[in-house]
N, C-alpha and C. Protein backbone atom coordinates (compact mmCIF):
# COMPACT_ATOMS: atom_id res chain seq x y z
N UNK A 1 17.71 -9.43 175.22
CA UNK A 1 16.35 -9.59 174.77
C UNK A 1 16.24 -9.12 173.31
N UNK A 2 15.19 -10.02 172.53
CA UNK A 2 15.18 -9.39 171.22
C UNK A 2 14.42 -8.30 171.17
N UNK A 3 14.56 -7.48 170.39
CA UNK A 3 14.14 -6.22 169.56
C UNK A 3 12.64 -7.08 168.99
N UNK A 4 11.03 -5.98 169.83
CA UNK A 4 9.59 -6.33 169.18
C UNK A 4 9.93 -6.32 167.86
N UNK A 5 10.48 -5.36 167.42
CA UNK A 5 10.34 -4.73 165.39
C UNK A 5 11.36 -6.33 164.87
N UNK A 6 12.10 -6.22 165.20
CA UNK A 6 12.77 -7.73 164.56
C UNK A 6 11.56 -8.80 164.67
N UNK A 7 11.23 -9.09 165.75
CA UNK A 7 10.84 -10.25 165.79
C UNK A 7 9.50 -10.33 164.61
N UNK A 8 8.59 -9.37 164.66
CA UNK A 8 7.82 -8.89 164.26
C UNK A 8 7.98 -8.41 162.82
N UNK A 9 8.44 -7.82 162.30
CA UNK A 9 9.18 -7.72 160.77
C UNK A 9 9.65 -9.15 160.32
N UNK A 10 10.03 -10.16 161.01
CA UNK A 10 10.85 -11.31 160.54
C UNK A 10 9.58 -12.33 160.49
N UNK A 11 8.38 -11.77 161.12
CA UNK A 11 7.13 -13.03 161.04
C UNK A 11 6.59 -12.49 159.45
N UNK A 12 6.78 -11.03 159.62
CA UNK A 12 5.38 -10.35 157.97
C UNK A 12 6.43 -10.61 157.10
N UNK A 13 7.70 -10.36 157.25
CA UNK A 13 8.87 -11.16 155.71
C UNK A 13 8.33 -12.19 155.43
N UNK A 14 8.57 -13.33 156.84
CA UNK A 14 7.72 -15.17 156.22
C UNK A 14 6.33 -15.48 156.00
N UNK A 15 5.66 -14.23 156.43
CA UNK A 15 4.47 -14.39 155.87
C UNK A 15 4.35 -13.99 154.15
N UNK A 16 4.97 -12.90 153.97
CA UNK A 16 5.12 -12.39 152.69
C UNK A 16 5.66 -13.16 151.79
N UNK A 17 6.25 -13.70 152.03
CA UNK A 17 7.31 -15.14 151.21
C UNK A 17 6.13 -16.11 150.72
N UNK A 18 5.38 -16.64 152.00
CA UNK A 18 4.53 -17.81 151.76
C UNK A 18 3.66 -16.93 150.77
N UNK A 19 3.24 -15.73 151.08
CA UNK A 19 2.31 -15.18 149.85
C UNK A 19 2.54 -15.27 148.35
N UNK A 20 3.93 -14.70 148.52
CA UNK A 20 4.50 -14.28 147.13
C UNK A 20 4.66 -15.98 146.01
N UNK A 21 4.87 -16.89 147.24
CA UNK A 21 4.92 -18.32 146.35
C UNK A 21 3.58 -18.73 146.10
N UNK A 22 2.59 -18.35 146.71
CA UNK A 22 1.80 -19.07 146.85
C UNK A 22 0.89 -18.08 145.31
N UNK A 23 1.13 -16.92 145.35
CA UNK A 23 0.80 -16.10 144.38
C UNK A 23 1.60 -16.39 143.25
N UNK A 24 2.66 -16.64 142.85
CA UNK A 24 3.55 -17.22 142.05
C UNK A 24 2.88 -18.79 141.32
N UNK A 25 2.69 -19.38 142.45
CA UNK A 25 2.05 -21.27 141.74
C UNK A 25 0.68 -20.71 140.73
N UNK A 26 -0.20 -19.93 141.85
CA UNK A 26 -1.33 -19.44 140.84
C UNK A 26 -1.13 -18.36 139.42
N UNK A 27 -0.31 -17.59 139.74
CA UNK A 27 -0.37 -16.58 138.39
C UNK A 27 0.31 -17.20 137.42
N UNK A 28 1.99 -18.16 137.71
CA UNK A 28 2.36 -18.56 136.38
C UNK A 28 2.65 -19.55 136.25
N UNK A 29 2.48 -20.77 136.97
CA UNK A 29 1.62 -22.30 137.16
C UNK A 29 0.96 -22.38 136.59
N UNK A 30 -0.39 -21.71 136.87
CA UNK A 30 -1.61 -21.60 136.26
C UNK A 30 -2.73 -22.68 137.19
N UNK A 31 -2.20 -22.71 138.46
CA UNK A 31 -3.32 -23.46 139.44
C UNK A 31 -3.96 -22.50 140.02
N UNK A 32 -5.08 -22.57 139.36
CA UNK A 32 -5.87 -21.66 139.72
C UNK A 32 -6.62 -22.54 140.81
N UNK A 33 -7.08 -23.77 140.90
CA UNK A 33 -7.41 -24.91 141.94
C UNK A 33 -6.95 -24.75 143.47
N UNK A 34 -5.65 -23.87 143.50
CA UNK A 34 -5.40 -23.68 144.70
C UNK A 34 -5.92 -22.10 145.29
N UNK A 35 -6.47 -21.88 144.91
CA UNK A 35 -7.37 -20.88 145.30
C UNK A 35 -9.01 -21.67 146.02
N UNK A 36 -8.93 -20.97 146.96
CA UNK A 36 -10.12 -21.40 147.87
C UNK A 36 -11.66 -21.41 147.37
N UNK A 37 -11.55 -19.70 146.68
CA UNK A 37 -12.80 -19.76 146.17
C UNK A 37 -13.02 -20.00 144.71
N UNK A 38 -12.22 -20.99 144.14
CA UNK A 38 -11.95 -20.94 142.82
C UNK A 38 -13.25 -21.73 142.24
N UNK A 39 -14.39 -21.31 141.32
CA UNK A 39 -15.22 -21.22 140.45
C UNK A 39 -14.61 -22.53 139.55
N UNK A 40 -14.97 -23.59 139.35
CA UNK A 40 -14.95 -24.56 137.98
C UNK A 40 -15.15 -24.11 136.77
N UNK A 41 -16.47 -23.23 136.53
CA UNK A 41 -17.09 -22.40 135.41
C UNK A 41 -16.03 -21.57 134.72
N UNK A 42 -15.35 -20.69 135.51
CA UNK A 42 -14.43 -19.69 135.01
C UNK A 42 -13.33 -20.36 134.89
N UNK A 43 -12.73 -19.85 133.45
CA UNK A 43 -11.52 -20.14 132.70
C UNK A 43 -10.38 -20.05 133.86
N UNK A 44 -9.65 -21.55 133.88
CA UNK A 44 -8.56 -20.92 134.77
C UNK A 44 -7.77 -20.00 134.40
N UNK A 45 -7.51 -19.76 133.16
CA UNK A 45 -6.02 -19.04 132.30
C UNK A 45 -6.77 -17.39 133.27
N UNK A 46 -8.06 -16.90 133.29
CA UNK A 46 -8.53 -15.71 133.63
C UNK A 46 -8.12 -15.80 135.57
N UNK A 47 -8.46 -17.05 136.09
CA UNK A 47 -8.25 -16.78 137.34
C UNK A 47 -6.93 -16.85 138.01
N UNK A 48 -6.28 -17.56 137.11
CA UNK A 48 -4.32 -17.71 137.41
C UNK A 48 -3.86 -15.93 137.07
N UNK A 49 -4.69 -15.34 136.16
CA UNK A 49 -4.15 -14.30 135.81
C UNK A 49 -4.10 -12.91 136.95
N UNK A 50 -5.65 -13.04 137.40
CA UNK A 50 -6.09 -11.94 138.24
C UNK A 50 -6.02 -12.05 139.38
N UNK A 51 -6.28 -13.46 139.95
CA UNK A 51 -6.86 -13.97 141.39
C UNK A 51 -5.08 -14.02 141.89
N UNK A 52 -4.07 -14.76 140.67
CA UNK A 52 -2.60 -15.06 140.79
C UNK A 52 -1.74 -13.57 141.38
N UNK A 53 -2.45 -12.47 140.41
CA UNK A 53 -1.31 -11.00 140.23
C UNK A 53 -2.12 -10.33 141.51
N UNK A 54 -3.42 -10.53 141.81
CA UNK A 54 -3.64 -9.74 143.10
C UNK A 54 -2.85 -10.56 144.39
N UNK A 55 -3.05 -11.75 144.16
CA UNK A 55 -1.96 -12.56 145.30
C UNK A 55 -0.58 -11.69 145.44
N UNK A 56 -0.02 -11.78 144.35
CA UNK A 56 1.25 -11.18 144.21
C UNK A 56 1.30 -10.16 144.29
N UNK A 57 0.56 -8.87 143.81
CA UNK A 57 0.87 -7.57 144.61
C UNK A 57 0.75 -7.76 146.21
N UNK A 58 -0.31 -8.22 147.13
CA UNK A 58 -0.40 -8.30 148.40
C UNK A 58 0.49 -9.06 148.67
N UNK A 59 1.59 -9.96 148.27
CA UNK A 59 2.90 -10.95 148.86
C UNK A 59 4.01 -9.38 148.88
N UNK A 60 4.26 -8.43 147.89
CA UNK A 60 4.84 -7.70 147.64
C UNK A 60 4.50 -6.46 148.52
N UNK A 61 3.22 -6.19 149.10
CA UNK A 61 3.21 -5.27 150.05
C UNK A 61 3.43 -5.54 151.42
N UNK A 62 3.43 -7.07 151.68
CA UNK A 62 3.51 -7.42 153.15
C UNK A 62 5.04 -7.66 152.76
N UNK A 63 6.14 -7.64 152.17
CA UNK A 63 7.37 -7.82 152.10
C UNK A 63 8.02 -6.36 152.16
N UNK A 64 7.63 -5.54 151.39
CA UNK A 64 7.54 -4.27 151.75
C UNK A 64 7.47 -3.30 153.32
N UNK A 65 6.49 -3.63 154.11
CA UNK A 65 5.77 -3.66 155.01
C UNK A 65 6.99 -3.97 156.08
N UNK A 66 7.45 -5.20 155.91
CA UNK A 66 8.59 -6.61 156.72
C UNK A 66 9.61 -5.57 157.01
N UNK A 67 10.31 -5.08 155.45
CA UNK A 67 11.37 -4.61 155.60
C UNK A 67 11.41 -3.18 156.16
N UNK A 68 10.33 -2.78 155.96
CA UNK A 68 10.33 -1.10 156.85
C UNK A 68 10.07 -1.37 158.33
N UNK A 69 9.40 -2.16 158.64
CA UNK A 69 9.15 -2.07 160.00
C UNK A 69 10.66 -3.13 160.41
N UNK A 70 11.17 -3.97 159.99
CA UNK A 70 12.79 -4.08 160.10
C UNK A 70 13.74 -3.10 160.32
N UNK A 71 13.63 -2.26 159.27
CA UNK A 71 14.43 -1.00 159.38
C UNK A 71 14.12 -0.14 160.28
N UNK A 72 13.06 0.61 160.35
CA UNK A 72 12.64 1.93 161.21
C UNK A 72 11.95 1.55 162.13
N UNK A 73 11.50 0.30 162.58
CA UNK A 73 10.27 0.09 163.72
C UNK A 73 8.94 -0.41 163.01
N UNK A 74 7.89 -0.33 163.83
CA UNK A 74 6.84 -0.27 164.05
C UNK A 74 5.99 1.07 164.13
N UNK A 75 5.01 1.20 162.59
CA UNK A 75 4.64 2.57 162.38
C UNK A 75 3.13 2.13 162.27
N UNK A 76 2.10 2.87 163.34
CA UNK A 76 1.01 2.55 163.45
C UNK A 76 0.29 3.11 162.07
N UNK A 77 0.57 3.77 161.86
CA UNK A 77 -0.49 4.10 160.32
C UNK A 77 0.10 3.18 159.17
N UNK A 78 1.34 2.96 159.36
CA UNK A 78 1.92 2.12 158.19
C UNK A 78 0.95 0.54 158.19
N UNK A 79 0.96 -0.13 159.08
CA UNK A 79 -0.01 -0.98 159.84
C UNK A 79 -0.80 -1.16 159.55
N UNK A 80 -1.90 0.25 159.81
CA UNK A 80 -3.39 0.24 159.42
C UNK A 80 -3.47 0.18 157.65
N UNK A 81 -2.27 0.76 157.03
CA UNK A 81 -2.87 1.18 155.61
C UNK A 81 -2.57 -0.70 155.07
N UNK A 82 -1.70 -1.02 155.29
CA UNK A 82 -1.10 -2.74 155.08
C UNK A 82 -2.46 -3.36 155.32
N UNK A 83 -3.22 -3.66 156.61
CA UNK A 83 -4.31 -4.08 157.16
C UNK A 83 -5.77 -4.02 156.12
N UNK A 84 -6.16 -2.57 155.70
CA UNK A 84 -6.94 -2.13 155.04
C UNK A 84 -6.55 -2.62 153.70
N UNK A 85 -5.71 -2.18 152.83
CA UNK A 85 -4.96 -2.48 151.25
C UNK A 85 -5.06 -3.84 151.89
N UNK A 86 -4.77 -4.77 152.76
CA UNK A 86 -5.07 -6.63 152.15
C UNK A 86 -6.09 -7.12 152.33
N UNK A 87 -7.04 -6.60 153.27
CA UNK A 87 -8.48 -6.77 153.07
C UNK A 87 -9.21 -6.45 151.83
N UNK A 88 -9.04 -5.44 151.31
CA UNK A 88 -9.61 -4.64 149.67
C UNK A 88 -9.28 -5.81 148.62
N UNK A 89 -7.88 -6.14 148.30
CA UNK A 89 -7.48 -7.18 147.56
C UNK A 89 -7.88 -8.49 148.28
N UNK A 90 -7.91 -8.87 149.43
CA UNK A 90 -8.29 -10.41 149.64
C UNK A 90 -9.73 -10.57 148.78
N UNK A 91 -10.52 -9.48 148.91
CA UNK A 91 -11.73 -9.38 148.69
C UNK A 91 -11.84 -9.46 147.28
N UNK A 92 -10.91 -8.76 146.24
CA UNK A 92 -11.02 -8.53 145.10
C UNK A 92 -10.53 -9.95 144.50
N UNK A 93 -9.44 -10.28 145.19
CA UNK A 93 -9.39 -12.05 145.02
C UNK A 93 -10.03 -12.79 144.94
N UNK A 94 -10.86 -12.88 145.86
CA UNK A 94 -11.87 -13.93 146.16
C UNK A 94 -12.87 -13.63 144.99
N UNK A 95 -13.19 -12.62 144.51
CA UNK A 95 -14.24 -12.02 143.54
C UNK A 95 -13.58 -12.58 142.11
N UNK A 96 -12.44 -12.09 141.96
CA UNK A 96 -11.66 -12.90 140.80
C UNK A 96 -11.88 -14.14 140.59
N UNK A 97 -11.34 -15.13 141.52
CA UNK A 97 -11.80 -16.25 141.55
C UNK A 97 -13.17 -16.92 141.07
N UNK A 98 -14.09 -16.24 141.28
CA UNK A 98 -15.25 -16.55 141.38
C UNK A 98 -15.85 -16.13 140.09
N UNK A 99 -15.21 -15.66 139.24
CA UNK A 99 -15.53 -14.70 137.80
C UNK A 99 -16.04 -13.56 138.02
N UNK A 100 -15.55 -12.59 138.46
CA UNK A 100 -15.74 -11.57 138.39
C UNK A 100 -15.32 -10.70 137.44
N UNK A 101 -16.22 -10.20 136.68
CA UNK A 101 -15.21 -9.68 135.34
C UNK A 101 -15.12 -10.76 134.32
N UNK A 102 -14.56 -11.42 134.25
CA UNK A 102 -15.18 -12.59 133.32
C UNK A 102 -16.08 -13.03 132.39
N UNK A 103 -15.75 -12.16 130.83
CA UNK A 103 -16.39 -12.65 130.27
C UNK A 103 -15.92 -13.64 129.39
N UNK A 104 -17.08 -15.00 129.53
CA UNK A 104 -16.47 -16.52 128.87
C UNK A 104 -17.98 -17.11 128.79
C-alpha cells in the first residue's frame, strides 16, 4: 500500500508546478489576461508584475510545503499556516489584478 504523505505531497508538488507556470506566463510573459480578475483599465506591465510575483511566491510555498510533507509526513500546523498564507495572497492577487495600488 502507498504511503498517505507520498501520495499527498506528490498531488501539492503538481499542484505547485501548475502554480509556479502559471505564475511564470503572468509575471514574465506579461499575460496579465490570464488572470481571472484581470481589470482592462490597469496597465498590464503593473498586473504581470504583482498579480504574476504573488502567483509565484504561493507556487513556491505549495512546492515547499510538497517537499516537507514528502520528507517528514504530514504536519497539521504546517497545513494550516500553507492554507491561511494562500488565502491572504489569493486575495492580495485578486486585488492586484484589479488595480490595487495602481497608480496610472
Amino acid at each position: 500500500m502507498v504511503d498517505f504523505n507520498l501520495v499527498s505531497g506528490t498531488i501539492w508538488l503538481v499542484c505547485g508546478i501548475v502554480i509556479l507556470v502559471l505564475g511564470y506566463i503572468i509575471a514574465f510573459r506579461g499575460r496579465a489576461d490570464l488572470h481571472v480578475d484581470y481589470d482592462e483599465s490597469v496597465d498590464p506591465a503593473y498586473v504581470s508584475r504583482w498579480a504574476g510575483g504573488t502567483a509565484l511566491l504561493m507556487g513556491v510555498l505549495v512546492v515547499i510545503y510538497a517537499v516537507h510533507q514528502l520528507l517528514y509526513g504530514y504536519n497539521p500546523a504546517a497545513f494550516g499556516a500553507l492554507i491561511v498564507t494562500l488565502f491572504v495572497l489569493s486575495y492580495a492577487t485578486k486585488r492586484f489584478a484589479r488595480g490595487w495600488g495602481y497608480r496610472g
